[in-house]
Protein backbone atom coordinates (compact mmCIF):
# COMPACT_ATOMS: atom_id res chain seq x y z
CA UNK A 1 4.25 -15.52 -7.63
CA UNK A 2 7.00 -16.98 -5.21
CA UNK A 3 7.76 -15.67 -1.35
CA UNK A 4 10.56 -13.75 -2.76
CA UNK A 5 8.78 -12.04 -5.54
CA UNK A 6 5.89 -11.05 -3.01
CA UNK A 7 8.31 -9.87 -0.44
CA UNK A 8 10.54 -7.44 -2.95
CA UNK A 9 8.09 -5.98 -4.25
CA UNK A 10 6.18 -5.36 -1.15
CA UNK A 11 9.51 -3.69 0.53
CA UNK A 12 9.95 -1.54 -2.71
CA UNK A 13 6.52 -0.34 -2.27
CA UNK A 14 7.65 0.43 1.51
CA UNK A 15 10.85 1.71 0.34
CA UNK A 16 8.22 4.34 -2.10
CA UNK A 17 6.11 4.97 0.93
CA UNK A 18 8.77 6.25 3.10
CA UNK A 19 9.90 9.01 0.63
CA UNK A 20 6.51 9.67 -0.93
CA UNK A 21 3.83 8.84 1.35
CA UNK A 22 4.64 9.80 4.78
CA UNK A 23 5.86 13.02 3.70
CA UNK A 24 3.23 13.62 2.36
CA UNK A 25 0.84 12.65 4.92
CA UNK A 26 2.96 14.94 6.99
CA UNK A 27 3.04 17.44 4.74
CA UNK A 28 -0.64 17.78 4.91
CA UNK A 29 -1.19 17.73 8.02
CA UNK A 30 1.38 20.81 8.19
CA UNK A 31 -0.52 22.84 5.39
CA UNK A 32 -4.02 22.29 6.74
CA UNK A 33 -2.85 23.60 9.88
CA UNK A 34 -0.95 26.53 8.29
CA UNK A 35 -3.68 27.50 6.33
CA UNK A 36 -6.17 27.37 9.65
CA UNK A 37 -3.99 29.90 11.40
CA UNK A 38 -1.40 27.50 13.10
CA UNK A 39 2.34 28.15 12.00
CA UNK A 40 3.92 26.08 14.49
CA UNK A 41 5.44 23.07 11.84
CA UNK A 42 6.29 26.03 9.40
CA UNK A 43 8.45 27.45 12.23
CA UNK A 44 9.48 24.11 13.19
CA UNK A 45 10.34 23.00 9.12
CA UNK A 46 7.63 20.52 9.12
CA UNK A 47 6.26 22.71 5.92
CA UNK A 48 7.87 20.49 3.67
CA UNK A 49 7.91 17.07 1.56
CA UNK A 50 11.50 16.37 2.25
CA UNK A 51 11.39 12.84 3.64
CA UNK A 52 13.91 12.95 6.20
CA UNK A 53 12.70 15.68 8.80
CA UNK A 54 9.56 13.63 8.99
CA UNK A 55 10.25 9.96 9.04
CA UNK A 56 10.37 7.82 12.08
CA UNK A 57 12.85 5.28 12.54
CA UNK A 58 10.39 3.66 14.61
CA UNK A 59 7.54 3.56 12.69
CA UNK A 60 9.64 2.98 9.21
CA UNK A 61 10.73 -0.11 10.57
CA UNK A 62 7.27 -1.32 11.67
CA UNK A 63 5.70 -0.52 8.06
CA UNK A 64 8.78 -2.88 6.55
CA UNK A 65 8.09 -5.44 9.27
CA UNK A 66 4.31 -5.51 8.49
CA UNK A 67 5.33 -5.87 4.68
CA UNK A 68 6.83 -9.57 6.14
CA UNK A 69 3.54 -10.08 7.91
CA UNK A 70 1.14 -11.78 6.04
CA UNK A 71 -2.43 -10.95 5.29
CA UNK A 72 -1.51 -7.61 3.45
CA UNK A 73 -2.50 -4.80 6.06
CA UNK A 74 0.52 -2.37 6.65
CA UNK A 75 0.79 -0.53 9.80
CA UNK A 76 3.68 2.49 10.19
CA UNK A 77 3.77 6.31 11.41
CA UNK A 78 6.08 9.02 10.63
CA UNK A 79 6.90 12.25 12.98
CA UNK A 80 3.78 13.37 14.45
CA UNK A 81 3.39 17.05 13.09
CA UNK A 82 3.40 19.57 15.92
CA UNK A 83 0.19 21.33 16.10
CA UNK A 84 -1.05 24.09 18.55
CA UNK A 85 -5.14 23.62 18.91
CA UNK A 86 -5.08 27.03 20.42
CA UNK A 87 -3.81 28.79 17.13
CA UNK A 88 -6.75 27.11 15.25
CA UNK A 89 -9.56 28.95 13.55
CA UNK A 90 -12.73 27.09 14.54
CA UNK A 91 -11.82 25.40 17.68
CA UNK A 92 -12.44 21.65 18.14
CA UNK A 93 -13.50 21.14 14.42
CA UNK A 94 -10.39 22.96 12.95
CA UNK A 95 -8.39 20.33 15.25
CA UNK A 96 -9.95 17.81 13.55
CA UNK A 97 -9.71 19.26 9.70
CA UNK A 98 -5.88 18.90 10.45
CA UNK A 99 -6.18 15.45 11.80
CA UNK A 100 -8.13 14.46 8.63
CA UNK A 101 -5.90 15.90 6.44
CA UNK A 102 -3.26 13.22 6.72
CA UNK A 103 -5.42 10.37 5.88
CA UNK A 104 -7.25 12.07 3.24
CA UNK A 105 -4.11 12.13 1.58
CA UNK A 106 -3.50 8.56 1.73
CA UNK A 107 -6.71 7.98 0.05
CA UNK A 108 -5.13 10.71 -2.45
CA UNK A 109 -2.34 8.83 -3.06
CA UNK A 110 -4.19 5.38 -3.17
CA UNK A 111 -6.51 6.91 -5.74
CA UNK A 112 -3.51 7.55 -7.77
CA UNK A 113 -2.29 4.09 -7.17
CA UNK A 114 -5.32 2.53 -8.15
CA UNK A 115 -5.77 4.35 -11.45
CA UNK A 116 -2.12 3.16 -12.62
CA UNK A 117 -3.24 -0.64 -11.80
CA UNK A 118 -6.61 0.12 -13.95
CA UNK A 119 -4.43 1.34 -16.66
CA UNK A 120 -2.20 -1.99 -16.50
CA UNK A 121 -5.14 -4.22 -16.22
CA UNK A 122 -6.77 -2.25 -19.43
CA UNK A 123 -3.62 -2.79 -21.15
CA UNK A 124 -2.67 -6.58 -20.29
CA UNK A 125 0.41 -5.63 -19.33
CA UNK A 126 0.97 -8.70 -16.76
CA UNK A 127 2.47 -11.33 -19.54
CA UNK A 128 5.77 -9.00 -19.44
CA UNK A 129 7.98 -9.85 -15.82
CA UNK A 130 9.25 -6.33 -15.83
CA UNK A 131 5.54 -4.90 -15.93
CA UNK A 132 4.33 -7.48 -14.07
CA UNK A 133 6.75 -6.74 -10.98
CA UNK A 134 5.94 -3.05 -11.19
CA UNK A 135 2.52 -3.69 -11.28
CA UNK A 136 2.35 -5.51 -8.06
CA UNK A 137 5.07 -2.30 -6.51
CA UNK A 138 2.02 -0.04 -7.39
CA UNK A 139 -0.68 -2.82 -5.99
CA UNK A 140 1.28 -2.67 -2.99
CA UNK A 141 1.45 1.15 -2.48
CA UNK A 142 -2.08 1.04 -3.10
CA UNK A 143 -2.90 -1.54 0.02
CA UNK A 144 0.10 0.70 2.20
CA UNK A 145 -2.31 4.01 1.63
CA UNK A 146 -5.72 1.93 2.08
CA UNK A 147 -4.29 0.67 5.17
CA UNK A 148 -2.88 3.46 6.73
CA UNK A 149 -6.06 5.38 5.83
CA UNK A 150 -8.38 3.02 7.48
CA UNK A 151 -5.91 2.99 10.12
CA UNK A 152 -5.51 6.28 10.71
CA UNK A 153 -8.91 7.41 11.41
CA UNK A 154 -9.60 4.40 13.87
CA UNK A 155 -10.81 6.78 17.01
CA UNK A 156 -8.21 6.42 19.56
CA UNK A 157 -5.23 8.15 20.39
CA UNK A 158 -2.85 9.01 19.15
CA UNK A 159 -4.15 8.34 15.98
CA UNK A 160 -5.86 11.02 13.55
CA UNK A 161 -9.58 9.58 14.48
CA UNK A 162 -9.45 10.51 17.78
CA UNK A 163 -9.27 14.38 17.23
CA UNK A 164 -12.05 13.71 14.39
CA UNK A 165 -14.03 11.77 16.87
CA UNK A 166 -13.63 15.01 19.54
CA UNK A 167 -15.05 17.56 17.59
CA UNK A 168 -18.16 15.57 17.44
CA UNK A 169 -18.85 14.91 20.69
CA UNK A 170 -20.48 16.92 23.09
CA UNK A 171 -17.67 19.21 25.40
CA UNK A 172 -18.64 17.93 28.27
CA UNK A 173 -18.19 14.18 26.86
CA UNK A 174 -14.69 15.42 25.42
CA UNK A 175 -13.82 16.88 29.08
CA UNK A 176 -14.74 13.58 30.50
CA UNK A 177 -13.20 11.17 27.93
CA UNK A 178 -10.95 12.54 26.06
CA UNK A 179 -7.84 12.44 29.32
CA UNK A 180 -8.98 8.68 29.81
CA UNK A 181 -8.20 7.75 26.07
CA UNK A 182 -5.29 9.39 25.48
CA UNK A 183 -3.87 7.87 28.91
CA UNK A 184 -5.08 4.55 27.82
CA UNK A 185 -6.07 4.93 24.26
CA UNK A 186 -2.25 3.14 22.62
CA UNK A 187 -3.23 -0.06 25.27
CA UNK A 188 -6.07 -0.12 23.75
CA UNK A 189 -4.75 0.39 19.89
CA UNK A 190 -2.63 -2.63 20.55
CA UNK A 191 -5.11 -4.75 22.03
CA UNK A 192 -7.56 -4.35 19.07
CA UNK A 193 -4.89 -4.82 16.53
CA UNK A 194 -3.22 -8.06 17.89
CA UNK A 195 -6.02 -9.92 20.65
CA UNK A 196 -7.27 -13.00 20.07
CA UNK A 197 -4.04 -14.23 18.52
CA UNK A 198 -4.59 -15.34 15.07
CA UNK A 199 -7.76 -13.10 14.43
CA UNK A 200 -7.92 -10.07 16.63
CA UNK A 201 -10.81 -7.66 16.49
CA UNK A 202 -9.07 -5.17 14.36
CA UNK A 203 -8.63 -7.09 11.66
CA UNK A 204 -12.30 -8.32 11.97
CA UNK A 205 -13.76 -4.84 11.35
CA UNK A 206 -10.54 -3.45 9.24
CA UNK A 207 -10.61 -6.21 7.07
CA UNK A 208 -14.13 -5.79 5.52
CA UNK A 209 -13.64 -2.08 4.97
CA UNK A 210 -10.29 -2.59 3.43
CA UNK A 211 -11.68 -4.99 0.87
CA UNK A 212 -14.30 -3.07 0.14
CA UNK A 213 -12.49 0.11 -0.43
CA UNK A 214 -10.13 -1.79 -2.49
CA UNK A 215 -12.68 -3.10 -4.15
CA UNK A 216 -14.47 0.59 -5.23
CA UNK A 217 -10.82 1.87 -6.09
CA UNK A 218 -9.30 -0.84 -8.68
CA UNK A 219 -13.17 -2.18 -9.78
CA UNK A 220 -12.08 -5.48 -8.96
């Protein structure tokens, strides 16, 4: 597989992401909270799969860069969803339900992926170009939702994790840590993901669960 064949169909997986993926991500973050007593993204037309009222043009463009990047782990965010904690039925661990929601729909979605790359690996469908190129479109959409699973619930804000990781904790932990992250807590993202140059920490730990995730999904 040549540079350009690897980059195509890694930016046509993006390309798939961006209308499919983070909507829906979005999307169910927006129902678990509607359905927990929160209507604040129905009133605010975050209820919805249409792409464009929840993409980011920040974090679109990241997810395309990160499809340049090599090593194959893609890192993005759409519209953060606006929730109100307050409106939630059961507190701290309805917070976190919401938060979860979004990932757990990635790992949806890469389920989905990885069943239509079982099916062309039953089939031998490589030896054709045409299959062969879509096949590695769905392989990439499957690493995208991996990714931005694993990524997702790493505990520290602003990511989904950190509200998960809250309504564990003891309250008084929460009321002492919680303010401290969230000041701190994207520092801290970024230092994981990119320090030491050339093998930061993140991809240290990310890297094994990826794998092995990816791994359990295609049965490779």
């Amino acid at each position: 597989m040549s540079l350009d064949e690897r980059t195509l169909s890694a930016l046509v997986a993006v390309a798939i992401f961006l209308v499919v993926g983070f909507p829906v991500h979005e999307f169910a973050h927006a129902l678990a909270a509607y359905r927990l007593g929160d209507g604040t993204a129905k009133l605010f037309g975050r209820l919805t799969l249409n792409p464009l009222v929840h993409l980011d043009p920040l974090g679109s463009a990241i997810l395309a860069i990160s499809a340049l990047a090599p090593g194959g782990f893609f890192i993005g965010w759409a519209k953060p969803t606006p929730v109100n904690p307050s409106m939630l039925r059961g507190g701290h661990r309805g917070e976190a339900l919401v938060a979860a929601a979004g990932p757990v729909s990635n790992l949806a979605l890469a389920v989905l992926a990885a069943a239509v790359v079982r099916v062309f690996i039953a089939l031998d469908l490589a030896p054709s170009p045409a299959f062969e190129f879509v096949g590695l479109v769905v392989t990439w959409f499957l690493v995208i939702n991996i990714s931005l699973f694993i990524f997702n619930l790493l505990p520290l804000p602003p990511l989904d994790g950190s509200k998960v990781l809250f309504a564990f904790l003891p309250a008084r932990t929460v009321w002492r840590v919680r303010p401290l992250l969230e000041q701190w807590g994207f520092v801290i993202l970024l230092a994981v993901m990119f320090l030491p140059p050339g093998g930061s920490i993140g991809a240290r730990i990310l890297g094994p669960v990826f794998n092995a995730i990816f791994r359990l999904l295609v049965g490779a």
